[in-house]
C-alpha atoms as a PDB file:
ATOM      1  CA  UNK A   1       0.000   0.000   0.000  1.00  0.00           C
ATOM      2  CA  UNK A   2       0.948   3.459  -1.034  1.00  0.00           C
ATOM      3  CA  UNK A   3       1.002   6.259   1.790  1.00  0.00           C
ATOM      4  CA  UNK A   4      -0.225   9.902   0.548  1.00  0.00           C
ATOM      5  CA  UNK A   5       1.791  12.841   1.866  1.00  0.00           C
ATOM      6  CA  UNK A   6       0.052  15.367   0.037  1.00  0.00           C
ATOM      7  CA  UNK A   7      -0.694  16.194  -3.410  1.00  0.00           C
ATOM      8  CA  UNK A   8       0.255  18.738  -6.325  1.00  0.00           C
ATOM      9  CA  UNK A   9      -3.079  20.441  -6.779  1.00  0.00           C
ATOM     10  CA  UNK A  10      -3.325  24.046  -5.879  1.00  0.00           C
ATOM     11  CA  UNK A  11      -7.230  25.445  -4.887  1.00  0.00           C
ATOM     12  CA  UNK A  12      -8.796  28.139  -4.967  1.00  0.00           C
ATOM     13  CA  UNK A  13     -10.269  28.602  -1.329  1.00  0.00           C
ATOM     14  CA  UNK A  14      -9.493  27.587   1.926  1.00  0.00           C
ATOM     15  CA  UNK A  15     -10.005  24.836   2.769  1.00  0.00           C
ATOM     16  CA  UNK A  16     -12.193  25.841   5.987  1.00  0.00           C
ATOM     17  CA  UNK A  17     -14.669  22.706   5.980  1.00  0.00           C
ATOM     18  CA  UNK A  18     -11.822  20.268   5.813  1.00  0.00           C
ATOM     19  CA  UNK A  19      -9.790  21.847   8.804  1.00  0.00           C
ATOM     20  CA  UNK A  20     -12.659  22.160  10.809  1.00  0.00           C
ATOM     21  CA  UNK A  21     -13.707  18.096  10.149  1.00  0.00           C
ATOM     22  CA  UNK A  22      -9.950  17.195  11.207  1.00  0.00           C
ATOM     23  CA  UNK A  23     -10.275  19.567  14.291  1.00  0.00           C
ATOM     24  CA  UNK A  24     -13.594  18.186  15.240  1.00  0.00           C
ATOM     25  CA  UNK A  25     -12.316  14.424  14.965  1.00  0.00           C
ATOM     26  CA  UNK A  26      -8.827  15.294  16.314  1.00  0.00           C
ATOM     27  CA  UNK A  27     -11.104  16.936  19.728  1.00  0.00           C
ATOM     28  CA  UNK A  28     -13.539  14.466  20.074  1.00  0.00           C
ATOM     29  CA  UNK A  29     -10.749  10.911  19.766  1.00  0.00           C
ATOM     30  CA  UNK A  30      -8.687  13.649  22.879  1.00  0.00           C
ATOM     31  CA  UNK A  31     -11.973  13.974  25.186  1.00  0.00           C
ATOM     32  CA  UNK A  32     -12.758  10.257  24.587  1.00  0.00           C
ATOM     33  CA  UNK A  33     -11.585   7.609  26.651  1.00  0.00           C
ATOM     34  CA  UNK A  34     -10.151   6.080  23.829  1.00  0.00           C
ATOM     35  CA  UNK A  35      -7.094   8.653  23.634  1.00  0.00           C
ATOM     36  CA  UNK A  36      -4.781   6.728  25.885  1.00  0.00           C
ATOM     37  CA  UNK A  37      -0.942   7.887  26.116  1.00  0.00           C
ATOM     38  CA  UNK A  38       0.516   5.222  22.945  1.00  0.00           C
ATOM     39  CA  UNK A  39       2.918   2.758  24.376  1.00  0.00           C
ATOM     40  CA  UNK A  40       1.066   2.792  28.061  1.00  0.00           C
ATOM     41  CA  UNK A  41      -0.887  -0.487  29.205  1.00  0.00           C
ATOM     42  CA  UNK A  42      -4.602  -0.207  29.345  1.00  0.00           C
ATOM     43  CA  UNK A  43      -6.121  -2.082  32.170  1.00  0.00           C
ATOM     44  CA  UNK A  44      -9.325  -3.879  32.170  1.00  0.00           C
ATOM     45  CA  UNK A  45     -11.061  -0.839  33.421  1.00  0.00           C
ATOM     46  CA  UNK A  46     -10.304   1.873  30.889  1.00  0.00           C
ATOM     47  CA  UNK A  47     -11.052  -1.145  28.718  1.00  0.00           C
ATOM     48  CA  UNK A  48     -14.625  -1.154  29.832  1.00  0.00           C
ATOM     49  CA  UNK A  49     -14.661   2.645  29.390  1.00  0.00           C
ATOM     50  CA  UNK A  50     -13.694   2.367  26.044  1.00  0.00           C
ATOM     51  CA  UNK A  51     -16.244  -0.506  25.013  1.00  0.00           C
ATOM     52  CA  UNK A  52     -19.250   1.688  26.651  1.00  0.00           C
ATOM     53  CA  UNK A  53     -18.175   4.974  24.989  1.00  0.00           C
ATOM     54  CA  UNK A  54     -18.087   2.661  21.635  1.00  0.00           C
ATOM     55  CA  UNK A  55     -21.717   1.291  22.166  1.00  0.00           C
ATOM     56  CA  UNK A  56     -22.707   4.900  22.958  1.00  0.00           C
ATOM     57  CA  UNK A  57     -21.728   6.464  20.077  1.00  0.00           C
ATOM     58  CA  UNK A  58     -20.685   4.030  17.818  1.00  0.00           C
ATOM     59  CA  UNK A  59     -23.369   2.645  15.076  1.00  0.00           C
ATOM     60  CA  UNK A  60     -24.394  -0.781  15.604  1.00  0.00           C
ATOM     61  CA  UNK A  61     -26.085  -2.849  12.405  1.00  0.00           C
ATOM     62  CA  UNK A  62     -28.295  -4.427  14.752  1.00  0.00           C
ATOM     63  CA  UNK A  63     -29.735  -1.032  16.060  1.00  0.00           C
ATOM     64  CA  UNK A  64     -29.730   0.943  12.221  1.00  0.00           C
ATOM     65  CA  UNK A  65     -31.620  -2.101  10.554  1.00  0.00           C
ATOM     66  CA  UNK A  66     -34.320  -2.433  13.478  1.00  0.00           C
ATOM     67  CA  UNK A  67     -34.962   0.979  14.390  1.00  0.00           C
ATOM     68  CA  UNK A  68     -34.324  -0.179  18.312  1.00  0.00           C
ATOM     69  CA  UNK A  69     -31.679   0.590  20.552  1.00  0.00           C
ATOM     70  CA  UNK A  70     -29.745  -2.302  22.071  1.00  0.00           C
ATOM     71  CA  UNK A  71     -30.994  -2.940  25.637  1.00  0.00           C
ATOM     72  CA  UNK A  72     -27.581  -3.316  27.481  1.00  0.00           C
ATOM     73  CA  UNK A  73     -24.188  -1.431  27.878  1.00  0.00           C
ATOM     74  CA  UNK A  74     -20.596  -2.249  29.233  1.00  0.00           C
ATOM     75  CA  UNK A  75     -20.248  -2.093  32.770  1.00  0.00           C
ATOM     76  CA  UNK A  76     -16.796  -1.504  35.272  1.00  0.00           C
ATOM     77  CA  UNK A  77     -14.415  -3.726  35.298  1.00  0.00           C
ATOM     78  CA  UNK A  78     -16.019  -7.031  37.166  1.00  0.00           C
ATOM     79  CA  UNK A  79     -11.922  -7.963  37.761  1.00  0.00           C
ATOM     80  CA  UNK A  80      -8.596  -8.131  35.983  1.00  0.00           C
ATOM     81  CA  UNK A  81      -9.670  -9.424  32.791  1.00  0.00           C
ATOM     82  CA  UNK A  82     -13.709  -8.981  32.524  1.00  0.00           C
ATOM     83  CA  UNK A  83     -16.310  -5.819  32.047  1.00  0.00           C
ATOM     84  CA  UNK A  84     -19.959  -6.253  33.752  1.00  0.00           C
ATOM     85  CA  UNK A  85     -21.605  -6.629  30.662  1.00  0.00           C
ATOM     86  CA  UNK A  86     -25.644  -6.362  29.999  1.00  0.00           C
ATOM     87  CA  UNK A  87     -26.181  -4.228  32.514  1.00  0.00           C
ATOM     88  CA  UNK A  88     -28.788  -1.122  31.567  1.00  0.00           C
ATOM     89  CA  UNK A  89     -27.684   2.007  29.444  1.00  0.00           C
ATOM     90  CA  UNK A  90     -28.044   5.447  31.707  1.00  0.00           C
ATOM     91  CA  UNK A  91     -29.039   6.939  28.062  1.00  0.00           C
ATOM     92  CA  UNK A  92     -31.248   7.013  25.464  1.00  0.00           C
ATOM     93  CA  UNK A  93     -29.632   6.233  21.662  1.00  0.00           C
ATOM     94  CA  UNK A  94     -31.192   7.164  18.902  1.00  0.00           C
ATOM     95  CA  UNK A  95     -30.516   4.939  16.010  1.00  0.00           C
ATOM     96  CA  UNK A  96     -30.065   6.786  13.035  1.00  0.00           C
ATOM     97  CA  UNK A  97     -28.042   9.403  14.645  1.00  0.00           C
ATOM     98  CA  UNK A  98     -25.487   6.894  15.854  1.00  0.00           C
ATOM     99  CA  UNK A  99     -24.682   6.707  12.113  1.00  0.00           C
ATOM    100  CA  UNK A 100     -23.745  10.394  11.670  1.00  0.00           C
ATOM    101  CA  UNK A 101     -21.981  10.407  15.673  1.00  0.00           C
ATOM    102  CA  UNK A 102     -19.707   7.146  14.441  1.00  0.00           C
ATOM    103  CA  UNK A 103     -18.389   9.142  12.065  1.00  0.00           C
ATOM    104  CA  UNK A 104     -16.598  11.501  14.634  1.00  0.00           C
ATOM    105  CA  UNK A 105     -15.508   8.400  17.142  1.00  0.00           C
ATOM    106  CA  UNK A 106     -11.951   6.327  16.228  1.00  0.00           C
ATOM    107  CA  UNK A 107     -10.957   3.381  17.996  1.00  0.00           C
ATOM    108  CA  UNK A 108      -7.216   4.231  18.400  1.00  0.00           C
ATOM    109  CA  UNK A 109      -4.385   6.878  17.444  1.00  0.00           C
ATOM    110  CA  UNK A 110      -3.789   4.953  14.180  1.00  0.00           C
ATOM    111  CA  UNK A 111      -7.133   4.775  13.021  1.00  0.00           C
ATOM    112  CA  UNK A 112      -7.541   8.497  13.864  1.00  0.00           C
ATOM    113  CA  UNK A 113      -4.282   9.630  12.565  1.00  0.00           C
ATOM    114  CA  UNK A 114      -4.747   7.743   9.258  1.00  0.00           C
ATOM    115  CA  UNK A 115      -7.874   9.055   8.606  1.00  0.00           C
ATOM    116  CA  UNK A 116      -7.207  12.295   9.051  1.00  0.00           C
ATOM    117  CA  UNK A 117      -4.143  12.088   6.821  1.00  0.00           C
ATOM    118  CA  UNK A 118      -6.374  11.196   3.764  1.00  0.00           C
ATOM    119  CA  UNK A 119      -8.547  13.770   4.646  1.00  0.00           C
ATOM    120  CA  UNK A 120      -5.968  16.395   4.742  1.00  0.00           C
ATOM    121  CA  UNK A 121      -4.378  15.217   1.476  1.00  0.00           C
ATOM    122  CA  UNK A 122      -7.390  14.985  -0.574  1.00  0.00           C
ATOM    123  CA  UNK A 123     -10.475  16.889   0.626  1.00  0.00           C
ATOM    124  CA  UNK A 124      -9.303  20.043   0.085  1.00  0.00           C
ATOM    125  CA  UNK A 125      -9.627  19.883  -3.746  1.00  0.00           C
ATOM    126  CA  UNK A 126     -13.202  18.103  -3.768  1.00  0.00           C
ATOM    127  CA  UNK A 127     -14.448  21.076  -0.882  1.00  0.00           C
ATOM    128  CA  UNK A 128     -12.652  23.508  -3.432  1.00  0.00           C
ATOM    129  CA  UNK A 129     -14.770  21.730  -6.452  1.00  0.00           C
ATOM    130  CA  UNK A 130     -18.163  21.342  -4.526  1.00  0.00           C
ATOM    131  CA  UNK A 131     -17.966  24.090  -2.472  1.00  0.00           C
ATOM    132  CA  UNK A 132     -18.354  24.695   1.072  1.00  0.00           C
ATOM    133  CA  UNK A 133     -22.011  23.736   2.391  1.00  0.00           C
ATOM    134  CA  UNK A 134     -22.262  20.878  -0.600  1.00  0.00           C
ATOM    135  CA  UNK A 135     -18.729  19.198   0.654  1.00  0.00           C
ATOM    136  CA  UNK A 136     -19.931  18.894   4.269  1.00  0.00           C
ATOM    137  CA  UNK A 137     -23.979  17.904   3.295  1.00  0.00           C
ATOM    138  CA  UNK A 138     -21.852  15.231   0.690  1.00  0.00           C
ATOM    139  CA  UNK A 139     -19.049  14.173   3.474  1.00  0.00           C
ATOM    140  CA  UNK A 140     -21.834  13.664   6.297  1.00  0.00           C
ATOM    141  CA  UNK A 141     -24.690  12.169   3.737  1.00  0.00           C
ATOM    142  CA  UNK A 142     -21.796   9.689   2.310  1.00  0.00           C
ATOM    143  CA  UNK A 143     -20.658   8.397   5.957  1.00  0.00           C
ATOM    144  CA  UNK A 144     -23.909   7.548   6.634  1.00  0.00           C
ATOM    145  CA  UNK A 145     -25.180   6.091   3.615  1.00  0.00           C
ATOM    146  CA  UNK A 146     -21.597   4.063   3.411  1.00  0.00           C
ATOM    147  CA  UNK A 147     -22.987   2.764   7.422  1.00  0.00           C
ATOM    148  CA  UNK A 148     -26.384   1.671   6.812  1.00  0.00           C
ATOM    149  CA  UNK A 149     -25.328   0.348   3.530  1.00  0.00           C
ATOM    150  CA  UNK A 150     -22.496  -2.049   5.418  1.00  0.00           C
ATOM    151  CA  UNK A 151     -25.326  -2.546   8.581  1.00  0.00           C
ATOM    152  CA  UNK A 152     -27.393  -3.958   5.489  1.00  0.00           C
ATOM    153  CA  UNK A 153     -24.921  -7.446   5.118  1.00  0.00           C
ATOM    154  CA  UNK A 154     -25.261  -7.714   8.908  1.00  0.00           C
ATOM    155  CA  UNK A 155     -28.597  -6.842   9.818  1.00  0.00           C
ATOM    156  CA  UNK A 156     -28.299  -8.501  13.475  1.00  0.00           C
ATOM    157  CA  UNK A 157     -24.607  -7.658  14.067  1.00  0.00           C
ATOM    158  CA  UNK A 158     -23.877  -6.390  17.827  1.00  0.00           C
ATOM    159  CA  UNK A 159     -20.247  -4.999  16.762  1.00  0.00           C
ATOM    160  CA  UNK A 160     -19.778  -1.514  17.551  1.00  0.00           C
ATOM    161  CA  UNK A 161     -19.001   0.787  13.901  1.00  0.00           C
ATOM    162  CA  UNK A 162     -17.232   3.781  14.314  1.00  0.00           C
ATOM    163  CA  UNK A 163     -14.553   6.066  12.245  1.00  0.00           C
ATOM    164  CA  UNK A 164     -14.798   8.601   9.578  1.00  0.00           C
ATOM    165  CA  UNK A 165     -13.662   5.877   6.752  1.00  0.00           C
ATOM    166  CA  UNK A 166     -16.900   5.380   4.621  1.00  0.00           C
ATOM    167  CA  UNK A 167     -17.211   9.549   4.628  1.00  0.00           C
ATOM    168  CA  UNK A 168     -13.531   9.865   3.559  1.00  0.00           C
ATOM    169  CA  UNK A 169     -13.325   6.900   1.088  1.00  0.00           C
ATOM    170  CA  UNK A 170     -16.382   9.004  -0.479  1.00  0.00           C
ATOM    171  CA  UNK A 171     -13.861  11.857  -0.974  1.00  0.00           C
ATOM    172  CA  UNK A 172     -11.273   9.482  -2.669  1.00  0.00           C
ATOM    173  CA  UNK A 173     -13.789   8.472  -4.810  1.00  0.00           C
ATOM    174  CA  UNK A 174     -15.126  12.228  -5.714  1.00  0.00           C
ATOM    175  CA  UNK A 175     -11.153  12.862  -5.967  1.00  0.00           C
ATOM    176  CA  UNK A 176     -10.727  10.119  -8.573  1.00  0.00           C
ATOM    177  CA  UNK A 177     -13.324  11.271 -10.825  1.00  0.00           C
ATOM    178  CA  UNK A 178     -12.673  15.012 -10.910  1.00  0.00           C
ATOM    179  CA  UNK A 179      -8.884  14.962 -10.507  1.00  0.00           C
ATOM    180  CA  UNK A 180      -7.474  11.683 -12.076  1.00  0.00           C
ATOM    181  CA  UNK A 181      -4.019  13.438 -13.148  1.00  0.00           C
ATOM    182  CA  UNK A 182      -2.980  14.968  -9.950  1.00  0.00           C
ATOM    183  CA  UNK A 183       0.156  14.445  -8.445  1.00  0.00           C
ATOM    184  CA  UNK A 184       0.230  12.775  -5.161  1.00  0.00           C
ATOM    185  CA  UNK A 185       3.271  12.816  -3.813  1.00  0.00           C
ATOM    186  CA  UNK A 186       3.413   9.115  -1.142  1.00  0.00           C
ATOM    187  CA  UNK A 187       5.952   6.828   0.155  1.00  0.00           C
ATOM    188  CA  UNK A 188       6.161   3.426  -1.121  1.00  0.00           C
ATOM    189  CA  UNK A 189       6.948   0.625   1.051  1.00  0.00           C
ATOM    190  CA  UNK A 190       9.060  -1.363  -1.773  1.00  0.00           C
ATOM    191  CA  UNK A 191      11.432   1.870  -2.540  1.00  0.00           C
ATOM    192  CA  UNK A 192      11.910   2.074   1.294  1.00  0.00           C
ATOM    193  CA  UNK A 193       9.586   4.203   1.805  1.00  0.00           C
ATOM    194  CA  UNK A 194      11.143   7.053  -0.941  1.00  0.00           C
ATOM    195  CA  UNK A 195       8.646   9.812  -1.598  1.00  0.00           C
ATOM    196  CA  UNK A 196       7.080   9.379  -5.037  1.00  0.00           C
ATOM    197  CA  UNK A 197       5.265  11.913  -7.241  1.00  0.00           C
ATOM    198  CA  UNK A 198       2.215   9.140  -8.479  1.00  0.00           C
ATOM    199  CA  UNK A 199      -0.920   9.646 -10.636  1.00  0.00           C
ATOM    200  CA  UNK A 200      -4.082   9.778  -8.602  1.00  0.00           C
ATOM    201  CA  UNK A 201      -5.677   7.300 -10.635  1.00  0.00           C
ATOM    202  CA  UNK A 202      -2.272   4.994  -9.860  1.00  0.00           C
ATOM    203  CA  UNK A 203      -3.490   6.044  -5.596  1.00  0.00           C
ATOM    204  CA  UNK A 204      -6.741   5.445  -5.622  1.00  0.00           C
ATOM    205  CA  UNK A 205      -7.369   2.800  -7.558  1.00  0.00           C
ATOM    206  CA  UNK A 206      -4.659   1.200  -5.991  1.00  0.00           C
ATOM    207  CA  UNK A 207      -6.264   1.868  -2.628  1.00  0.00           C
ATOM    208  CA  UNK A 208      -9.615   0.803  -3.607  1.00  0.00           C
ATOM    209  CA  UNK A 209      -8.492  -2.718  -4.884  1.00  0.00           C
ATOM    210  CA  UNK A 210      -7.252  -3.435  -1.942  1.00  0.00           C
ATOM    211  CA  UNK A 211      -9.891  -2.350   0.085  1.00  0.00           C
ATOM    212  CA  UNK A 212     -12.212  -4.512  -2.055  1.00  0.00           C
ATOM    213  CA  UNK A 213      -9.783  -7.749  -1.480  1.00  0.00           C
ATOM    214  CA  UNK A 214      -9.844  -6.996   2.121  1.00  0.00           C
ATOM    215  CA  UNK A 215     -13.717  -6.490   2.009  1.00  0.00           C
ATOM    216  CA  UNK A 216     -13.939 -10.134   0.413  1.00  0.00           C
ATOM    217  CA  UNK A 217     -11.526 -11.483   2.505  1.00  0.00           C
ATOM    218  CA  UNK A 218     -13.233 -10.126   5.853  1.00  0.00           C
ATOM    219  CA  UNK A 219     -16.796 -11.587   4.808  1.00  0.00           C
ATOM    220  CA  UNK A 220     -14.676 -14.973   5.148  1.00  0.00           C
ATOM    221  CA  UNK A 221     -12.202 -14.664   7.934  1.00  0.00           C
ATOM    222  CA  UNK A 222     -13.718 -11.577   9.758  1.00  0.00           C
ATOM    223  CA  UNK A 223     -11.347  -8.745   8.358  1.00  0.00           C
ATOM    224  CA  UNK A 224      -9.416  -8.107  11.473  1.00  0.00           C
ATOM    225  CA  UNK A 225     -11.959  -5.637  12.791  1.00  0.00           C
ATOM    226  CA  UNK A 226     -11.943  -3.398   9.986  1.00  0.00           C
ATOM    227  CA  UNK A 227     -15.148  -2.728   7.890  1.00  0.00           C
ATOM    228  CA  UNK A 228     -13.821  -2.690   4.523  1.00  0.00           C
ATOM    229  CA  UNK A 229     -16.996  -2.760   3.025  1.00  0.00           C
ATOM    230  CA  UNK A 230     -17.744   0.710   4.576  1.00  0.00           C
ATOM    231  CA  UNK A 231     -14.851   1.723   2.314  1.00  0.00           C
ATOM    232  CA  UNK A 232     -15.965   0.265  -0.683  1.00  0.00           C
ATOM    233  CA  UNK A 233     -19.580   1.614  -0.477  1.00  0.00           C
ATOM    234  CA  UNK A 234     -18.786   5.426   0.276  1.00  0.00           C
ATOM    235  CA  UNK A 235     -15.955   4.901  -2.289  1.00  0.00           C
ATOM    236  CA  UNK A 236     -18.413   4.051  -4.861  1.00  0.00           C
ATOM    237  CA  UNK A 237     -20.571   6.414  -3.608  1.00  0.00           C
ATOM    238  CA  UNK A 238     -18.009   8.963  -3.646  1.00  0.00           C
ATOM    239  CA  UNK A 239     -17.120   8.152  -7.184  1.00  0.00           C
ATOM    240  CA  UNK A 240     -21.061   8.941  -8.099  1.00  0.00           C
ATOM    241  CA  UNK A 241     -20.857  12.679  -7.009  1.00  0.00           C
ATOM    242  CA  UNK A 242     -17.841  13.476  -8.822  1.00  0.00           C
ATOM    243  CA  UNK A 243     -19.250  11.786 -11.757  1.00  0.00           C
ATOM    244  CA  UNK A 244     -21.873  14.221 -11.331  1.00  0.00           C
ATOM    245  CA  UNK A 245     -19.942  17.462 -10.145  1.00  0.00           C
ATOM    246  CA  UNK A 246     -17.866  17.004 -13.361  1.00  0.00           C
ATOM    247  CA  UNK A 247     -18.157  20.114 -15.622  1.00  0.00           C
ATOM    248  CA  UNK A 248     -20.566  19.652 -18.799  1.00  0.00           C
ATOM    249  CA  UNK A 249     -18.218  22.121 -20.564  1.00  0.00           C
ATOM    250  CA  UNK A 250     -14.070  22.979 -20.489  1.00  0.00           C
ATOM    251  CA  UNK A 251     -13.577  25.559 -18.659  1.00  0.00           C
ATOM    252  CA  UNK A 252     -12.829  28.675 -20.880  1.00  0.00           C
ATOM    253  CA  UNK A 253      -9.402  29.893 -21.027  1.00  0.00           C
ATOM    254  CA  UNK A 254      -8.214  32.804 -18.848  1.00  0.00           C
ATOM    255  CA  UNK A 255      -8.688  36.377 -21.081  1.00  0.00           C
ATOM    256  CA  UNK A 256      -5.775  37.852 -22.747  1.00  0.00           C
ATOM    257  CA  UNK A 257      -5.330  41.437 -21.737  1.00  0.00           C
ATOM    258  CA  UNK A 258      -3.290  43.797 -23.895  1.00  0.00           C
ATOM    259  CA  UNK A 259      -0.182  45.134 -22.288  1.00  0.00           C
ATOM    260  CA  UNK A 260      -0.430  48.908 -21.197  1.00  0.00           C
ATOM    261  CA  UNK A 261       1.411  51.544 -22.758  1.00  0.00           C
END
């Protein structure tokens, strides 16, 4: 796999939706119980923390396909190695909004940091083609679509969904479409990890193709905890939009003023 470090494609705007999307993940992951210090042991109890925040705000397929909150959360830690488990939630969930809140929840500084890397690399260009208020309604309506479209293959799945993937493999997908000849400078593992200028086309579909091999592989083995699929849906969904934000026309060539005298 190829690793983006940014890419050769200048906008027109800042990119003020994009920044504010990394800020907003980058506050919630540090307010979450998940952001431990990396390299420190997490005992069973922060464990349990974690696994109640997930089943707070995480989407659940079980919950999105039914319309009905799960009936039980993560308790303490019963001892070393256990949580109390099925014991009441103190809240009240509402379904479909756990699939726009997973979106903002990661389960670990790799996940997060990852994510937001893509993000940085390669929404700024789609915000700069759709525009402010259409890149955020497309980023959040793409997330969620890309979760209740993966909640669809497991319709009474209890595993916990969260991370911005399915909203930001819709922006590779937009990215693909409407900029297929930009340069994206990444570091390939095989060159030892030498910073190469690459196609976008060469990126993405690189990255999709493996997402769709891991997606296949996952339905068989269980995927390691990651929900490919999500990336293949708002990917393909992604891909849609740009197909559709493409311009009819060229765009005219810049006037030619005459020199003063």
């Amino acid at each position: 796999m190829v690793i983006p470090v940014h890419d050769r494609n200048p906008t027109r705007r800042t990119p003020i939706v994009t920044w504010a999307l990394i800020a907003a993940n980058i506050i919630v992951f540090l307010i979450s119980p998940v952001a431990t210090i990396p390299g420190r042991h997490t005992d069973t109890q922060q464990l349990c923390k974690q696994q109640a925040f997930f089943l707070h705000w995480g989407a659940v397929p079980d919950e999105l396909v039914h319309n009905k909150p799960l009936d039980y959360s993560i308790g303490n830690a019963a001892d070393a190695t256990h949580c109390f488990k099925q014991i009441p939630p103190t809240y009240d969930k509402i379904p479909a909004l756990s699939a726009l809140t997973n979106m903002f929840v990661h389960g670990g500084w790799l996940h997060l940091l990852g994510n937001m890397l893509f993000l940085l690399v390669f929404g700024n260009n789609v915000e700069d083609r759709l525009g402010r208020i259409k890149y955020l309604l497309f980023y959040l309506a793409t997330g969620m679509a890309a979760t209740y479209g993966f909640a669809l293959t497991g319709p009474d799945s209890q595993q916990t969904l969260v991370g911005a993937s399915g909203a930001i493999a819709g922006v590779l997908g937009a990215y693909l479409v409407l900029y297929p000849r930009a340069r994206v400078v990444s570091l390939v593992p095989f060159l030892l990890f030498l910073p190469v200028p690459l196609p976008a086309w060469v990126v993405l579909i690189f990255w999709f193709v493996l997402q769709a091999i891991y997606a296949e592989g996952a339905g068989v083995g269980g995927g390691g905890g990651v929900a490919y699929l999500v990336h293949v849906i708002g990917f393909l969904l992604g891909v849609l939009v740009g197909v559709a934000a493409r311009p009819r026309t060229a765009r005219p060539p810049p006037p030619i003023y005459p020199y003063a005298r």
